[in-house]
C-alpha atoms as a PDB file:
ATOM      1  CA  UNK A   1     118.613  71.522  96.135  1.00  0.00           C
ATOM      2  CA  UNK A   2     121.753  72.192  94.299  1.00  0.00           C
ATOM      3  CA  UNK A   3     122.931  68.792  94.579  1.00  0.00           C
ATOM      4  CA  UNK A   4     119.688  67.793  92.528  1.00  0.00           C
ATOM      5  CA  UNK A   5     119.797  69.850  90.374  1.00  0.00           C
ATOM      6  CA  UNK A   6     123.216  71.127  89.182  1.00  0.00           C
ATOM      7  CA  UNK A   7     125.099  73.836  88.480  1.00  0.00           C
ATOM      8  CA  UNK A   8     124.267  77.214  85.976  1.00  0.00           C
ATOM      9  CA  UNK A   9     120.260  77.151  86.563  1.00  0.00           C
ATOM     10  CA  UNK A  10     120.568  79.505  89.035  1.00  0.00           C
ATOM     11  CA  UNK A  11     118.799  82.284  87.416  1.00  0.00           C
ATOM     12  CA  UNK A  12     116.048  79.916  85.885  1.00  0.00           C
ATOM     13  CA  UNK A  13     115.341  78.681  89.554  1.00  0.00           C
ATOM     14  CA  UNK A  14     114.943  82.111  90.938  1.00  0.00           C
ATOM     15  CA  UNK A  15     113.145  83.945  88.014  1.00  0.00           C
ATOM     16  CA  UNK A  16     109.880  85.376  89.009  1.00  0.00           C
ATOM     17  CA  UNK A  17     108.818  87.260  85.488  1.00  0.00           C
ATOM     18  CA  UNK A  18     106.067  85.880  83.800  1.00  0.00           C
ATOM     19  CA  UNK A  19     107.827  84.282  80.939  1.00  0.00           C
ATOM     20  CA  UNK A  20     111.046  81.428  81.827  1.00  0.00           C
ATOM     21  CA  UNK A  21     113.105  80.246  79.177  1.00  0.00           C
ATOM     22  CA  UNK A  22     115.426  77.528  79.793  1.00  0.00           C
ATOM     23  CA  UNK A  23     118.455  78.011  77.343  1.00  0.00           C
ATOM     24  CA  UNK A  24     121.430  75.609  76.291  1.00  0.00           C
ATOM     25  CA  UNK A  25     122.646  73.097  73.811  1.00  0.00           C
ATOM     26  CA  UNK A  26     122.666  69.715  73.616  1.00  0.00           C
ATOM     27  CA  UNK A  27     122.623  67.416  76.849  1.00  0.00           C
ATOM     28  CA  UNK A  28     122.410  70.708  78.944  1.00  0.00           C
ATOM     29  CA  UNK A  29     120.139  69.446  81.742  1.00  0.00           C
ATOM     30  CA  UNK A  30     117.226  71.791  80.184  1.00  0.00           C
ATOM     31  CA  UNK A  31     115.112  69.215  80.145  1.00  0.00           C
ATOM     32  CA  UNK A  32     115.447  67.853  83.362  1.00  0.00           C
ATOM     33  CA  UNK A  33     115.996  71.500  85.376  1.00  0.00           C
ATOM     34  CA  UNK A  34     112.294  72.066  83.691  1.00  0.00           C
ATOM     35  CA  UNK A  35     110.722  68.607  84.791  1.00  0.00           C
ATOM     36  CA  UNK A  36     112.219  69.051  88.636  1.00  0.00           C
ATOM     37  CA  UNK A  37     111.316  72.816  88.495  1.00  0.00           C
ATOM     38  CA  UNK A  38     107.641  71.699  87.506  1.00  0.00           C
ATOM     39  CA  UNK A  39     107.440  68.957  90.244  1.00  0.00           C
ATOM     40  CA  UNK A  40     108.864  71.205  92.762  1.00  0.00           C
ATOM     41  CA  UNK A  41     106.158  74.220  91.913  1.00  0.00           C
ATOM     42  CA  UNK A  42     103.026  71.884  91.465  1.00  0.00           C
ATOM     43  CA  UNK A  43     104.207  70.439  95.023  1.00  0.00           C
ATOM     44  CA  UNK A  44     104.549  73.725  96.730  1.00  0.00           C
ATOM     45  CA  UNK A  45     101.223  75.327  95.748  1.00  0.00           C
ATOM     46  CA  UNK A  46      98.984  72.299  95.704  1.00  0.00           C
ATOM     47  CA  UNK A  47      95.769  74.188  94.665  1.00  0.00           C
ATOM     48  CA  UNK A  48      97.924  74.793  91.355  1.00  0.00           C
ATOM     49  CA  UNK A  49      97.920  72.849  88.162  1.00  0.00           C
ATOM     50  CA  UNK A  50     100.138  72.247  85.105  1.00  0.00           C
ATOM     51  CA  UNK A  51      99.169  71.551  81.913  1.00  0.00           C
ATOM     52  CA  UNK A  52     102.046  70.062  79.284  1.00  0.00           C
ATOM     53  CA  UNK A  53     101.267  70.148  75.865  1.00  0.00           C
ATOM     54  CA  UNK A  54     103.259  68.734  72.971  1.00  0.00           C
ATOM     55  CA  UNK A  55     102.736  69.912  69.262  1.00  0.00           C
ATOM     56  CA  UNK A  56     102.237  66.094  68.307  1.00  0.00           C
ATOM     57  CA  UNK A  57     100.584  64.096  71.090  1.00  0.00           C
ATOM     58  CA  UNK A  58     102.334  60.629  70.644  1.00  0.00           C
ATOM     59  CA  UNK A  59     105.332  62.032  71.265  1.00  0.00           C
ATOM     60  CA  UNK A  60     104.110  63.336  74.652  1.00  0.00           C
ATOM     61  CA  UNK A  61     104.126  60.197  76.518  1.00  0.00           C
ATOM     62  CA  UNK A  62     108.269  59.344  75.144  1.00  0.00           C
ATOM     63  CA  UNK A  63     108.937  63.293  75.843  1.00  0.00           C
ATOM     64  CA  UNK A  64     107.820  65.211  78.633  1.00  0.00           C
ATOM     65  CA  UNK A  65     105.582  63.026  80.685  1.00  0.00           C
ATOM     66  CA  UNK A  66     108.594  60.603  80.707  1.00  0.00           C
ATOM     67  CA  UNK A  67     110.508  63.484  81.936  1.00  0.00           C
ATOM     68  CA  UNK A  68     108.439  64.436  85.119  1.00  0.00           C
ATOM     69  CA  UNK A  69     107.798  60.777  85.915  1.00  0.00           C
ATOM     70  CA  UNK A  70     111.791  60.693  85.787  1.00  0.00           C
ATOM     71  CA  UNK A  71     111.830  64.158  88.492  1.00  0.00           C
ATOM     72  CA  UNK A  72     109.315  62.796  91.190  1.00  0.00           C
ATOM     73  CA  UNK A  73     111.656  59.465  91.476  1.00  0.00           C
ATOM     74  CA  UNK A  74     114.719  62.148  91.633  1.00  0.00           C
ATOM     75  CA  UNK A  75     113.285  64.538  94.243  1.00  0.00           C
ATOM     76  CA  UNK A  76     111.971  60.945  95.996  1.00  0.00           C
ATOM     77  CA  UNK A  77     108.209  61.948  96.359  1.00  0.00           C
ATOM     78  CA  UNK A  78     107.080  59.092  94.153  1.00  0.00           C
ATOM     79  CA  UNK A  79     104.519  58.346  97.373  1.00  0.00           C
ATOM     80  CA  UNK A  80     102.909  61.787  97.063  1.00  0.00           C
ATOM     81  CA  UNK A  81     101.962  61.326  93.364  1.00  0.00           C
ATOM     82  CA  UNK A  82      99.406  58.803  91.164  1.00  0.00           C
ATOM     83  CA  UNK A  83     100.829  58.716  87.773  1.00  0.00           C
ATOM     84  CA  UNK A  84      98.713  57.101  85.186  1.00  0.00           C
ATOM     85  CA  UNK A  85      99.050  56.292  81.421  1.00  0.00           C
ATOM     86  CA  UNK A  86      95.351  56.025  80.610  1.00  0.00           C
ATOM     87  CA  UNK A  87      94.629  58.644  80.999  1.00  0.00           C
ATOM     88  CA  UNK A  88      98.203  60.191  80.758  1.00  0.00           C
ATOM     89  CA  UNK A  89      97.886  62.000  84.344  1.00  0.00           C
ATOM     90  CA  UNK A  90      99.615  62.694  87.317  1.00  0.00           C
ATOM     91  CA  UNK A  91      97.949  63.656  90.780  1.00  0.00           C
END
């Protein structure tokens, strides 16, 4: 797994408190350690479900759904998941 992910997340992948908080600046892989952590966590309890919400719903589709569309191709389970744009939804 650390070759998908990268090094210094170590403590964000591991963290079982209730509250995670990705920290960094600029084009530090926060983003995409969050996506591949969500993927990864929806896949492994598959009665689970995540919900993604974005202050400004346009912005959604161009920001974080882009995001975990962009983690299923890099953890290569894009045959275990239905992504859809209307409605914006992935099963």
């Amino acid at each position: 797994m650390k070759a998908t992910i990268g090094e210094g997340y170590t403590d964000f992948w591991r963290f079982t408190g209730r509250y995670r908080v990705c920290k960094g600046s600029r084009a530090s892989k926060k983003s995409t350690t969050t996506a591949i952590w969500f993927i990864w966590n929806t896949m492994k309890y598959p009665q689970a479900n995540t919900l993604v919400v974005r202050k400004t719903f346009r912005t959604l589709k161009d920001s974080c759904y882009t995001q975990l569309k962009w983690a299923i191709r890099r953890l290569g389970v894009q045959s275990q998941w239905k992504v859809t744009e209307s409605p914006l939804e992935m099963t």
